[in-house]
N, C-alpha and C. Protein backbone atom coordinates (compact mmCIF):
# COMPACT_ATOMS: atom_id res chain seq x y z
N UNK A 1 28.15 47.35 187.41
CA UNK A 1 29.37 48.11 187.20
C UNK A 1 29.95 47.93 185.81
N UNK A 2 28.96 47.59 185.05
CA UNK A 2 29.77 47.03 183.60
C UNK A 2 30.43 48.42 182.91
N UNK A 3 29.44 49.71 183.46
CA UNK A 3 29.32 51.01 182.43
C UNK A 3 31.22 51.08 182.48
N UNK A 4 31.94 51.01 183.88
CA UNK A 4 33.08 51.45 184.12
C UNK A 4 33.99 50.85 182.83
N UNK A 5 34.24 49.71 183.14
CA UNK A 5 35.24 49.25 181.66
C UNK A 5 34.85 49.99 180.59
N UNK A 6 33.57 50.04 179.80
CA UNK A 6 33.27 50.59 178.37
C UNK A 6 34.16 52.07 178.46
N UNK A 7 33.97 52.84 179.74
CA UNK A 7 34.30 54.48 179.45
C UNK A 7 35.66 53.86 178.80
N UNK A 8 36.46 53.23 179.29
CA UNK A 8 38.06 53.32 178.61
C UNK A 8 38.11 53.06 177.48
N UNK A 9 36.92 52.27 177.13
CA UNK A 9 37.41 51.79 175.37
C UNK A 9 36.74 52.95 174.72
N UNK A 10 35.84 53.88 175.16
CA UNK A 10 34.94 54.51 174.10
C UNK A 10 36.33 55.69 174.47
N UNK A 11 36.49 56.23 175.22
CA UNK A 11 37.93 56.56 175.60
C UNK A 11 39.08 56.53 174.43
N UNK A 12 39.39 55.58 174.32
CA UNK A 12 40.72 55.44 173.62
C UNK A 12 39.58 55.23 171.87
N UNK A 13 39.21 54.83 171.98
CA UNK A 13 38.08 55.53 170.43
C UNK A 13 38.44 56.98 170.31
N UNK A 14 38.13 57.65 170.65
CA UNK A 14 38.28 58.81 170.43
C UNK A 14 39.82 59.80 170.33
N UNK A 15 40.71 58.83 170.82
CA UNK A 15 41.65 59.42 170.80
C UNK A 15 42.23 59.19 169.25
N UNK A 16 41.60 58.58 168.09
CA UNK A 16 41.75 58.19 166.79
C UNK A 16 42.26 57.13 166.38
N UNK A 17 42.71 57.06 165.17
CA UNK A 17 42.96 56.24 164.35
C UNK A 17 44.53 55.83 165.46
N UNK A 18 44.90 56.29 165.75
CA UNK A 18 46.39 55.99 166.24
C UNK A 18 46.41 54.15 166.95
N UNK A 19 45.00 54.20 167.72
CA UNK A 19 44.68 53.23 168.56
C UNK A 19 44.07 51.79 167.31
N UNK A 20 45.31 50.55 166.70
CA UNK A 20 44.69 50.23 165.99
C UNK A 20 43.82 49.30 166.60
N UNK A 21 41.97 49.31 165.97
CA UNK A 21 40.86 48.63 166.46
C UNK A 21 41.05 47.66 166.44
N UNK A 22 40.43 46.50 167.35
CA UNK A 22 40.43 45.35 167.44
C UNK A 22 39.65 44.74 166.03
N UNK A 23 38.71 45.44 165.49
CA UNK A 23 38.81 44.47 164.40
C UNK A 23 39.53 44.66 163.18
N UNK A 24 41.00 44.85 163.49
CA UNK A 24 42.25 44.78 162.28
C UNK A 24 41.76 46.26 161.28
N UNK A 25 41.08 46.98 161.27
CA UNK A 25 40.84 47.78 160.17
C UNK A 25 41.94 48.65 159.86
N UNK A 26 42.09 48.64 158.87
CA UNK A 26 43.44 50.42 158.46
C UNK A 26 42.55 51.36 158.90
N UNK A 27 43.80 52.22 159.22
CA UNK A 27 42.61 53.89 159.04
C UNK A 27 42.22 53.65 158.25
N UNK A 28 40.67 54.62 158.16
CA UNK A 28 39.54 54.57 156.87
C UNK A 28 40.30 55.57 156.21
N UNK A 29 40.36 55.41 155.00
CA UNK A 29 40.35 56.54 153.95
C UNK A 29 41.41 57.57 154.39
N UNK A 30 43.05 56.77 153.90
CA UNK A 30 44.25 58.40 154.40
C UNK A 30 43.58 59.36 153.77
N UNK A 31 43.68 60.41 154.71
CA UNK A 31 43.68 62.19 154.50
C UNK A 31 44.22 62.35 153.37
N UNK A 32 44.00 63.55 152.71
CA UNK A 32 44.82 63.71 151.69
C UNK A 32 45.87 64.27 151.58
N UNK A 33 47.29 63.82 151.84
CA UNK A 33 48.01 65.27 152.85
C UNK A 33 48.49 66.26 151.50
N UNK A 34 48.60 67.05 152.00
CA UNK A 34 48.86 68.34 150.77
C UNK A 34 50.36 68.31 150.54
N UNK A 35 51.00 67.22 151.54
CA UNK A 35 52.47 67.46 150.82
C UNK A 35 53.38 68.32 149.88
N UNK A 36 54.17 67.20 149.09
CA UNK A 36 55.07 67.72 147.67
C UNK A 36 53.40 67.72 146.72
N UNK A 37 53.82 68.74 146.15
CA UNK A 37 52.91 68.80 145.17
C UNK A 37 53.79 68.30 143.97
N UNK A 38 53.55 67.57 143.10
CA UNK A 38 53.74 67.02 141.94
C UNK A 38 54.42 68.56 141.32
N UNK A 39 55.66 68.14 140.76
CA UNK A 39 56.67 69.87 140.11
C UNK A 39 55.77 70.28 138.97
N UNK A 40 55.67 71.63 139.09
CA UNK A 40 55.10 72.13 138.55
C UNK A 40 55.42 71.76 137.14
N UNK A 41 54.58 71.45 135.57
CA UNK A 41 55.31 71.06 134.59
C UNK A 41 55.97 72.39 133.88
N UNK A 42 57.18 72.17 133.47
CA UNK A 42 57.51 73.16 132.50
C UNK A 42 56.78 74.21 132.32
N UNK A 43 56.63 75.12 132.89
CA UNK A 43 55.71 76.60 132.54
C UNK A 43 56.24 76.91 131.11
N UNK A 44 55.15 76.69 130.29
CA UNK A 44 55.33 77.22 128.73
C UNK A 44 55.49 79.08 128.68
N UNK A 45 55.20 79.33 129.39
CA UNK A 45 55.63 80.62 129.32
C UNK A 45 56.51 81.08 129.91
N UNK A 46 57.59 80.21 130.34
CA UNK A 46 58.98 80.47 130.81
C UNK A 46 59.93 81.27 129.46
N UNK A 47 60.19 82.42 129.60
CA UNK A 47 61.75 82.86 128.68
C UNK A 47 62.53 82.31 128.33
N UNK A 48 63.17 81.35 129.46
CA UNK A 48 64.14 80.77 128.91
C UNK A 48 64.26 79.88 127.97
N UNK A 49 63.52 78.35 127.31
CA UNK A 49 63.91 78.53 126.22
C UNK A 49 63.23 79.75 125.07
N UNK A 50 62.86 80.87 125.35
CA UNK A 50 62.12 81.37 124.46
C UNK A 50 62.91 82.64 124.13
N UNK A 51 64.35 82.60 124.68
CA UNK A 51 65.31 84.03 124.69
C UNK A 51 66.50 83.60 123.48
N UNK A 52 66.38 82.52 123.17
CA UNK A 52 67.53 82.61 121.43
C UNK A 52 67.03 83.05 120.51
N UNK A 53 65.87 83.83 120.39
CA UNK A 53 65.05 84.43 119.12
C UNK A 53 65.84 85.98 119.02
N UNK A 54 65.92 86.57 120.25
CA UNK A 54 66.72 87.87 120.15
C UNK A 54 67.66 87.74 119.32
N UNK A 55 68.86 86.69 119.54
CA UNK A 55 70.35 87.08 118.97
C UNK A 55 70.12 87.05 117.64
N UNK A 56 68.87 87.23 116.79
CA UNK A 56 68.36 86.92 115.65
C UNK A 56 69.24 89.02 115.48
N UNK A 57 68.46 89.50 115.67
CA UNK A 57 68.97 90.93 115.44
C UNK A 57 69.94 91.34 115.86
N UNK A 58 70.92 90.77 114.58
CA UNK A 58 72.53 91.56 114.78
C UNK A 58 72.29 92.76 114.50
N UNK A 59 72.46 93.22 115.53
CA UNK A 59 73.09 94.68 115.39
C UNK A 59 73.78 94.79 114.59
N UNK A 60 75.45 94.23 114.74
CA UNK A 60 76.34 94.53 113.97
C UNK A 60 76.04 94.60 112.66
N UNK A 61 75.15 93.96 111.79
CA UNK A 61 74.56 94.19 110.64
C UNK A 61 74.42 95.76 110.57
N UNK A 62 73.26 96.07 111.48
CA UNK A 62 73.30 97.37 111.64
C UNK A 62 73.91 98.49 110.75
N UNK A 63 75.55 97.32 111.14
CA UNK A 63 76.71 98.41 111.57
C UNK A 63 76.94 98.89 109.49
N UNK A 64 76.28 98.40 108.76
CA UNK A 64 76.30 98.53 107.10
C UNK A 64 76.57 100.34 107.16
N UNK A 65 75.48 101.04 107.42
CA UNK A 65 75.43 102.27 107.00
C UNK A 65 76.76 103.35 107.01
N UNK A 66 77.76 102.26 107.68
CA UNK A 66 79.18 103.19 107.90
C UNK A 66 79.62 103.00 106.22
N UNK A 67 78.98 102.67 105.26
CA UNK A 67 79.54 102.69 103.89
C UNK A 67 79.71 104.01 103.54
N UNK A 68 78.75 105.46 103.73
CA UNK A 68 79.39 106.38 103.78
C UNK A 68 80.85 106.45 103.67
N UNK A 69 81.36 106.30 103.19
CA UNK A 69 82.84 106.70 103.37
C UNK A 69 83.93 107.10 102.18
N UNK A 70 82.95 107.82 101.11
CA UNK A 70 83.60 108.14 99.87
C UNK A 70 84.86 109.23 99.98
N UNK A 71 85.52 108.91 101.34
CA UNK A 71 86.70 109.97 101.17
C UNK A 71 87.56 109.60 100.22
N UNK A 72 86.89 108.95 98.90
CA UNK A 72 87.93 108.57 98.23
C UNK A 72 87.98 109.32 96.99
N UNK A 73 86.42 110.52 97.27
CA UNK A 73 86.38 110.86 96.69
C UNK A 73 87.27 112.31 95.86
N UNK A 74 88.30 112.47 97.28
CA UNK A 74 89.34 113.50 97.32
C UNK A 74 90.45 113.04 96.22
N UNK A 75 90.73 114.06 95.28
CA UNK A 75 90.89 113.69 93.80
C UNK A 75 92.80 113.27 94.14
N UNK A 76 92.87 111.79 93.54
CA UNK A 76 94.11 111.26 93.95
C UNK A 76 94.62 111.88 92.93
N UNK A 77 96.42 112.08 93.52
CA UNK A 77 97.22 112.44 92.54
C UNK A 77 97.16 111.41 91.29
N UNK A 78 97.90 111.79 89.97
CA UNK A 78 98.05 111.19 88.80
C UNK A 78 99.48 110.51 89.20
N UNK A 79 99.59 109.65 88.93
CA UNK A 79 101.01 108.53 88.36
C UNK A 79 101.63 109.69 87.24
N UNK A 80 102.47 110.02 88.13
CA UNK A 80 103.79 110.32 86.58
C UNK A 80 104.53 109.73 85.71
N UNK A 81 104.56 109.74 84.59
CA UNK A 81 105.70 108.96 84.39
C UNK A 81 106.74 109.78 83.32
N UNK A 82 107.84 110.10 83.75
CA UNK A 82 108.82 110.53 83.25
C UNK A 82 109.54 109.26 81.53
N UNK A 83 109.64 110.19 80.41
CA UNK A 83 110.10 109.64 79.49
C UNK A 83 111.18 111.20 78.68
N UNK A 84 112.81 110.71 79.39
CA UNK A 84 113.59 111.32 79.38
C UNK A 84 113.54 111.69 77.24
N UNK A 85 114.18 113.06 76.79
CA UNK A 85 113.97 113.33 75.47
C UNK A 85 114.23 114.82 75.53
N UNK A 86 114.72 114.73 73.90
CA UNK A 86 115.49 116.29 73.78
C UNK A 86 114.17 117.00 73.33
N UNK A 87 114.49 118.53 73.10
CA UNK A 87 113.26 119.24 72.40
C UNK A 87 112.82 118.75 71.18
N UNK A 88 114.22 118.02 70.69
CA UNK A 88 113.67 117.94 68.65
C UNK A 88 112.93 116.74 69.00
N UNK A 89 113.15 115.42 69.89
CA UNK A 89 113.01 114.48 70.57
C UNK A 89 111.60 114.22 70.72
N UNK A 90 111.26 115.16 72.25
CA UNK A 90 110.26 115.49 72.47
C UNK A 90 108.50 114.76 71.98
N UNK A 91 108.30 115.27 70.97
CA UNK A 91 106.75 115.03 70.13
C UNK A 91 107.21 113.61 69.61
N UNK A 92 107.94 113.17 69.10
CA UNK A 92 108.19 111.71 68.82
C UNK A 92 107.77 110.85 70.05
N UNK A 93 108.74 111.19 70.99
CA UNK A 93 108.39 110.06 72.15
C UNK A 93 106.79 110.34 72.82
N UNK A 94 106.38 111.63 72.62
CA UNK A 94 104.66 111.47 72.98
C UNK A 94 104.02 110.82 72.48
N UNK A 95 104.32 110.41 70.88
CA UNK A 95 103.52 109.91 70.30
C UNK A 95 103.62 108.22 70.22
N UNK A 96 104.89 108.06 70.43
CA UNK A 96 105.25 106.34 71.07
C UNK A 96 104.49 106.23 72.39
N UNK A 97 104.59 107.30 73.18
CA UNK A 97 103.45 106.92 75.09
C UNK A 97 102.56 106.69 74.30
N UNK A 98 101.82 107.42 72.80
CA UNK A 98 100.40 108.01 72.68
C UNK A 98 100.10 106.35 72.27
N UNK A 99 100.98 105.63 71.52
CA UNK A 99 100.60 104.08 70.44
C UNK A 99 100.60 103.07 71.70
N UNK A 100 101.39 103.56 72.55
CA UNK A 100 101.74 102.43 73.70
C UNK A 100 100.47 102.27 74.40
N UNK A 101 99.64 103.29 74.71
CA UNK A 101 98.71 103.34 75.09
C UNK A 101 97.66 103.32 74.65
N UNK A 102 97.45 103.23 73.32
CA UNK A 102 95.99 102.68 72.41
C UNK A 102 96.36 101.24 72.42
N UNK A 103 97.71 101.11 72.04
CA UNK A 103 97.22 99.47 72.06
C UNK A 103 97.55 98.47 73.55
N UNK A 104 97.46 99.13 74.54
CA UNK A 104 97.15 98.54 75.43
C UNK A 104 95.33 98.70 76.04
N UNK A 105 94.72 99.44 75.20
CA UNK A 105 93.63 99.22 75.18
C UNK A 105 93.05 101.18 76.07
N UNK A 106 93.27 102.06 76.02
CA UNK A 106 93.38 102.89 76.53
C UNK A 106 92.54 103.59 75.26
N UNK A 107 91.27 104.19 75.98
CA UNK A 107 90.11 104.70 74.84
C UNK A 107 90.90 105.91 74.39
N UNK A 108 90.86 106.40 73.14
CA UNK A 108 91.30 107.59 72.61
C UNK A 108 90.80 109.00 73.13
N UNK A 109 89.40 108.59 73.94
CA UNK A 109 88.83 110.06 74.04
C UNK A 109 88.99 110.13 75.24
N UNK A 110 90.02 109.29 76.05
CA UNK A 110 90.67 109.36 77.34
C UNK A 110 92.32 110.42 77.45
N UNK A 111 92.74 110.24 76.14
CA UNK A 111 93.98 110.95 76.34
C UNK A 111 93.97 112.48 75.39
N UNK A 112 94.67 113.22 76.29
CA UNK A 112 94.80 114.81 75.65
C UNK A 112 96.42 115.00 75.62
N UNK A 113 97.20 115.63 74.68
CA UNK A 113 97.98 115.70 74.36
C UNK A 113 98.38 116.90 74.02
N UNK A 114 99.46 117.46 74.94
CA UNK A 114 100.09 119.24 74.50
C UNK A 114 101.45 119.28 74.92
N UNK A 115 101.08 120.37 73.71
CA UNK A 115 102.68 120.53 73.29
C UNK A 115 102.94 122.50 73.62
N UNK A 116 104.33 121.82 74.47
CA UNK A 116 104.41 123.67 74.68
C UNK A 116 105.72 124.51 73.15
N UNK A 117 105.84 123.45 72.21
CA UNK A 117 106.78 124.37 71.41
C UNK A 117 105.31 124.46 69.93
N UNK A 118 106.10 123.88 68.95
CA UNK A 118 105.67 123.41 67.86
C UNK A 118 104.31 123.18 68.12
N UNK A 119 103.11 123.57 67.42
CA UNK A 119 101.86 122.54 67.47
C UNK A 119 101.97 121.53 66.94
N UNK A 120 101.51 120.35 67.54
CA UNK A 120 101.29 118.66 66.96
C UNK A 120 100.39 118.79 65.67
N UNK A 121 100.94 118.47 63.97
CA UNK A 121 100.52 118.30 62.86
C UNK A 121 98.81 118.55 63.06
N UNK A 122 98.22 117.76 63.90
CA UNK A 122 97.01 117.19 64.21
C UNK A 122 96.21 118.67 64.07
N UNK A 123 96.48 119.35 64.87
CA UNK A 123 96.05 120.38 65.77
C UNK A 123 96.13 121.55 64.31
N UNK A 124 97.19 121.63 64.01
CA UNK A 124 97.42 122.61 62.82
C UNK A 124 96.21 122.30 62.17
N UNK A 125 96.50 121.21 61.55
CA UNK A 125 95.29 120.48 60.13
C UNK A 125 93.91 120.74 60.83
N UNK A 126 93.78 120.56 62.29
CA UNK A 126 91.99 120.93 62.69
C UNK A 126 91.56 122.40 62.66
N UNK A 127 92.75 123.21 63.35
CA UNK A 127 92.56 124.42 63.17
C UNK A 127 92.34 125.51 62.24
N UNK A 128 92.60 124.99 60.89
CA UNK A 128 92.67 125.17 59.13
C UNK A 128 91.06 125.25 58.75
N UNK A 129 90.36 124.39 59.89
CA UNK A 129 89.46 124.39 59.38
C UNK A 129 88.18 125.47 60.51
N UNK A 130 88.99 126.32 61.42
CA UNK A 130 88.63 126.96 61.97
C UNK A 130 88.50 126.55 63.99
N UNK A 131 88.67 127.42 64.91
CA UNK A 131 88.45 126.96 65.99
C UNK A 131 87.24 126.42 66.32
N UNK A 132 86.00 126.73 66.17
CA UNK A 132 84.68 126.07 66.85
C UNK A 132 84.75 124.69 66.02
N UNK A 133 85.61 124.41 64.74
CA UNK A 133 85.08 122.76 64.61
C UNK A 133 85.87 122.03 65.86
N UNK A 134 87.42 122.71 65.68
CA UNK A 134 88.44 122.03 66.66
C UNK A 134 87.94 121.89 67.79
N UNK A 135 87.20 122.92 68.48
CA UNK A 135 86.54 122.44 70.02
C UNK A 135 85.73 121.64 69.98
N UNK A 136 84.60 121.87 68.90
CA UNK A 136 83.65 120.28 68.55
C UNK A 136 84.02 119.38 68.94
N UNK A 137 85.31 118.95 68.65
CA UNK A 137 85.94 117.54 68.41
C UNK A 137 86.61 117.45 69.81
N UNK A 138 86.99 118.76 70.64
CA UNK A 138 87.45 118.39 71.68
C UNK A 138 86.04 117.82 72.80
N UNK A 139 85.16 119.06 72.44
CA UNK A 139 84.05 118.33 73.75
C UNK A 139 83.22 116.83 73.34
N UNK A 140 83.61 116.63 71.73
CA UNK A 140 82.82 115.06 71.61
C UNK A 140 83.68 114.08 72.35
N UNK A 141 84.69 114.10 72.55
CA UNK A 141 85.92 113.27 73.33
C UNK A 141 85.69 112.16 72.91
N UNK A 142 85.69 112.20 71.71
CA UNK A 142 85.85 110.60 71.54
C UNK A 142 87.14 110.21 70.50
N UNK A 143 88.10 111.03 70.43
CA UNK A 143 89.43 110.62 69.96
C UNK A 143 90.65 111.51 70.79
N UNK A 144 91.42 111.55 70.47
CA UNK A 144 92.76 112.12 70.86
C UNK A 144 92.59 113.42 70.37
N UNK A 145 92.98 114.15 72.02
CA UNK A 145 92.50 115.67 71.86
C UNK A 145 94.00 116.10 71.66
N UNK A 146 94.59 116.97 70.46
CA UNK A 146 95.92 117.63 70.71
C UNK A 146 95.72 119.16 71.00
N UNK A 147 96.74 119.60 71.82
CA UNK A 147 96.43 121.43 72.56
C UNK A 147 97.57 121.98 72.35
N UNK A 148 97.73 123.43 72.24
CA UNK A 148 98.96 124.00 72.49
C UNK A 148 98.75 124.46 73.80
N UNK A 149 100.28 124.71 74.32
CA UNK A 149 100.30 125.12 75.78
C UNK A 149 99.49 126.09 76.20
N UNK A 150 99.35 127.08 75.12
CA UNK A 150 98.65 128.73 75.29
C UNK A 150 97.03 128.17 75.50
N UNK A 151 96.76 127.52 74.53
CA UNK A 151 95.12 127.12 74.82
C UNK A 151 94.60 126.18 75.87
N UNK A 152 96.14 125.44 75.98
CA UNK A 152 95.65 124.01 77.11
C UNK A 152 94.22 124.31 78.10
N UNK A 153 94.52 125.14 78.86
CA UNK A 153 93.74 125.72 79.85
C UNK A 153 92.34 125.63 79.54
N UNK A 154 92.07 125.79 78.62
CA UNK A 154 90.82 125.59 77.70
C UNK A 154 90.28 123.79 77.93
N UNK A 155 91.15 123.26 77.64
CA UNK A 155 90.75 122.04 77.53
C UNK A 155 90.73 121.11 78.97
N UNK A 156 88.84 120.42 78.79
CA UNK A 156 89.05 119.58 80.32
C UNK A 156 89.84 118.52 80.37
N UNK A 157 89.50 118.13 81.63
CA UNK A 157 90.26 117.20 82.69
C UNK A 157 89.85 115.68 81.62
N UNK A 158 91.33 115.20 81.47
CA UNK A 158 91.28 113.73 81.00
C UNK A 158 92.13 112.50 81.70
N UNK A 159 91.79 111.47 81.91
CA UNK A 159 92.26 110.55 82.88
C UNK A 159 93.78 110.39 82.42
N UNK A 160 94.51 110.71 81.35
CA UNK A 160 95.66 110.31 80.94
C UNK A 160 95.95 112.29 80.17
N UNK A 161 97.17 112.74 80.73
CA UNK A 161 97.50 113.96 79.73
C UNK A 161 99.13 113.21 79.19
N UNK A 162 98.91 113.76 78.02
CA UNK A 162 101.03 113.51 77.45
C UNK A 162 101.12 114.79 77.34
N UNK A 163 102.52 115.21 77.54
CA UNK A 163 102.63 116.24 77.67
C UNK A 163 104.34 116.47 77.21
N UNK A 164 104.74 116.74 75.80
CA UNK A 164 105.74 117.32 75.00
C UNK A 164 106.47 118.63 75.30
N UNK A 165 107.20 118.52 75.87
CA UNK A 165 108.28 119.59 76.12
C UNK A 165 109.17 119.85 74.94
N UNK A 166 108.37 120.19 73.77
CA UNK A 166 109.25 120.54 72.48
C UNK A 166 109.91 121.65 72.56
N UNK A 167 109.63 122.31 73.18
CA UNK A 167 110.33 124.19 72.56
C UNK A 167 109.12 124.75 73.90
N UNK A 168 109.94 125.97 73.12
CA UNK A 168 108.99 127.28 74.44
C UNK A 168 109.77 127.35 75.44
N UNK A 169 109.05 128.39 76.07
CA UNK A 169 110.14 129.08 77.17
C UNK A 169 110.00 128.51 78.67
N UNK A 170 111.02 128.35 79.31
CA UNK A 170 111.21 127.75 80.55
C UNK A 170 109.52 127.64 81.16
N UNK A 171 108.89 128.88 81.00
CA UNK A 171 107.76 129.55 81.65
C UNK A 171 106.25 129.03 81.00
N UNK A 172 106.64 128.50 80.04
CA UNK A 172 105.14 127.95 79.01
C UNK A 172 105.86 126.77 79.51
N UNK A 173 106.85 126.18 79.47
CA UNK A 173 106.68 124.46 80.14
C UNK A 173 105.85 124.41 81.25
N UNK A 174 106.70 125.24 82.57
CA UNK A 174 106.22 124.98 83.88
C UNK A 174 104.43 125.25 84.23
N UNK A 175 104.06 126.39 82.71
CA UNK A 175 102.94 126.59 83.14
C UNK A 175 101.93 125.89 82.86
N UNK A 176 102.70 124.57 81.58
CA UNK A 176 102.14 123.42 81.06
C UNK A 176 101.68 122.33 81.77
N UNK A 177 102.70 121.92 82.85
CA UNK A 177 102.85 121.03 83.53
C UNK A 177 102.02 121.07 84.33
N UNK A 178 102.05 122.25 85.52
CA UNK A 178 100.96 122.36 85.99
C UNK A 178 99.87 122.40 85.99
N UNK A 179 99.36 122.70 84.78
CA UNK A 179 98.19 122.96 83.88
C UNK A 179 97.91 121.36 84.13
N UNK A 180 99.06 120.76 83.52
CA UNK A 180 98.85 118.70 82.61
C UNK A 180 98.52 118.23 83.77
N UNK A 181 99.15 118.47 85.15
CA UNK A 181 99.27 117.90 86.84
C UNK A 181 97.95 117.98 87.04
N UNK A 182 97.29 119.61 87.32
CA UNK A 182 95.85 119.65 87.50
C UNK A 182 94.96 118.75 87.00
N UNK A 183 95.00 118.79 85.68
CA UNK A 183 93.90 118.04 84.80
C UNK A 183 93.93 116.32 84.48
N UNK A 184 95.01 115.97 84.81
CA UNK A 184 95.51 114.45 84.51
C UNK A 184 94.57 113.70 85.68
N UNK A 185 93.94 112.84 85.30
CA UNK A 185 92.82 111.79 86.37
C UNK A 185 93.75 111.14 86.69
N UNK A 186 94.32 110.10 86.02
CA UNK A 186 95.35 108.77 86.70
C UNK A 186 96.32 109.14 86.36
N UNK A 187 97.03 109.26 85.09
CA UNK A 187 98.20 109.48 84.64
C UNK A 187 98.80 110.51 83.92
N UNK A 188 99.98 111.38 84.06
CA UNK A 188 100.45 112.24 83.66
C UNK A 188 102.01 111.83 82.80
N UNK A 189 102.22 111.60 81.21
CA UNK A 189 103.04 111.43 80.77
C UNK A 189 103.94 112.55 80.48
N UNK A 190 105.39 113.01 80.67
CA UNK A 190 105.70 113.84 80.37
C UNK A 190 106.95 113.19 79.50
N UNK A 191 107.08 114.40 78.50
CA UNK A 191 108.17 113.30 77.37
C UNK A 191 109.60 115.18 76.92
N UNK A 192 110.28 114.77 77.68
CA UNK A 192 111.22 116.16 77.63
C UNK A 192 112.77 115.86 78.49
N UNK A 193 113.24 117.22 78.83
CA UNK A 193 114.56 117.09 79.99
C UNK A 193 114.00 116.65 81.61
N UNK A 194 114.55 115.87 81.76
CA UNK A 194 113.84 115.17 83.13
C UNK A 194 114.44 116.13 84.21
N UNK A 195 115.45 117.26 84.27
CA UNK A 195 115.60 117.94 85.31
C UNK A 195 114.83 119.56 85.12
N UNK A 196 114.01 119.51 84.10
CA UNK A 196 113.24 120.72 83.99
C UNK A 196 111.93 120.20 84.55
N UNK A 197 111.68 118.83 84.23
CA UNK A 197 110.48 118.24 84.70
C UNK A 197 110.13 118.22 86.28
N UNK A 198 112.05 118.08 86.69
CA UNK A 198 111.78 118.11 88.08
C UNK A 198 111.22 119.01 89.10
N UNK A 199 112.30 120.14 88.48
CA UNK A 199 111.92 121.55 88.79
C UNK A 199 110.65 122.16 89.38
N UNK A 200 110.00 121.52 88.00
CA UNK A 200 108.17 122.39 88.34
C UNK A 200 107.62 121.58 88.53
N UNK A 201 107.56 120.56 88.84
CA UNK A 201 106.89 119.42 89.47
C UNK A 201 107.04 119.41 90.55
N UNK A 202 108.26 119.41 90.76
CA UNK A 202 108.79 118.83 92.76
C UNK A 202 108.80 117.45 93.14
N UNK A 203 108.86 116.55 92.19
CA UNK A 203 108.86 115.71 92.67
C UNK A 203 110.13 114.71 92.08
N UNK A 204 110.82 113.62 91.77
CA UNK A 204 111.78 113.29 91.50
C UNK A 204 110.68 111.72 90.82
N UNK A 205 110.97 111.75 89.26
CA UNK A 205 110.33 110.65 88.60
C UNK A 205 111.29 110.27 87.49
């Protein structure tokens, strides 16, 4: 009857490792269990640190091309400046604006100068020598252009006009002024009665 005992031990053999053997052994060789897997390392091809390269392209840089914006190029009025004076008056004090303004450094072939009575000496003495030299000298612009009111119109646009209210009729001033207003770049000197000035100007200087 020996076979009977063995069935139980070959028995509990089989039921595994659970049953520890009488001769002390560990389980053979743990399984490998598939558990936690070790974290995945840093995926190098993760975005995130690889997304601060964008903020590289400012837009707002971009934003340059709004320099367009030469509405400045809409022709600003001239600075007036009123220098109160009688008719006899008049051509004297133009010609004090005219010194005040060379020697503050103001190029000569910047300022034009007309007179609605008397012609300015200047103008006489160029004209003696015929009109086409006198315009010569006006389109070389490189000194002080003098005009009478009648011809002004003739003569271009200069960043500074003086403008002598010697004589002439209400109607050759106003048509002076306007003429000097049009053509004056920065500054418009007028040297006469400051309430005739006002008149055709419109403005209070």
């Amino acid at each position: 009857m020996p076979l009977i005992p063995e069935e139980p031990q070959i028995h509990e053999s089989a039921q595994g490792p659970r049953a520890t053997p009488a001769s002390g052994r560990t389980a053979p060789t743990p399984r490998p269990v598939p558990g936690p897997r070790p974290a995945a390392p840093a995926r190098p091809g993760r975005p995130g640190p690889l997304r601060p390269a964008p903020p590289v392209q400012r837009t707002p840089r971009e934003g340059v091309p709004a320099q367009p914006t030469p509405a400045t190029a809409a022709p600003a009025a001239p600075q007036i400046q009123l220098i109160p004076a009688s008719v006899e008056g008049a051509l004297d004090a133009a010609e004090e604006a005219l010194d005040l303004l060379l020697e503050t450094g103001r190029a000569p072939g910047d300022v034009l100068v007309v007179t609605t009575g008397e012609q300015h000496p200047w103008a006489t003495h160029e004209l003696s020598f015929g009109e086409t030299s006198y315009w010569a000298q006006h389109d070389a612009r490189d000194d002080v252009f003098y005009a009478d009111a009648a011809v002004a119109g003739r003569a271009a646009s200069r960043p500074v006009i003086v403008v002598a209210l010697n004589g002439g009729t209400d109607a050759a001033a106003a048509t002076a002024l306007s003429l000097a207003h049009g053509k004056a770049g920065a500054l418009l000197i007028v040297c006469g009665d400051p309430q005739k000035i006002n008149a055709v100007l419109g403005v209070g200087v």
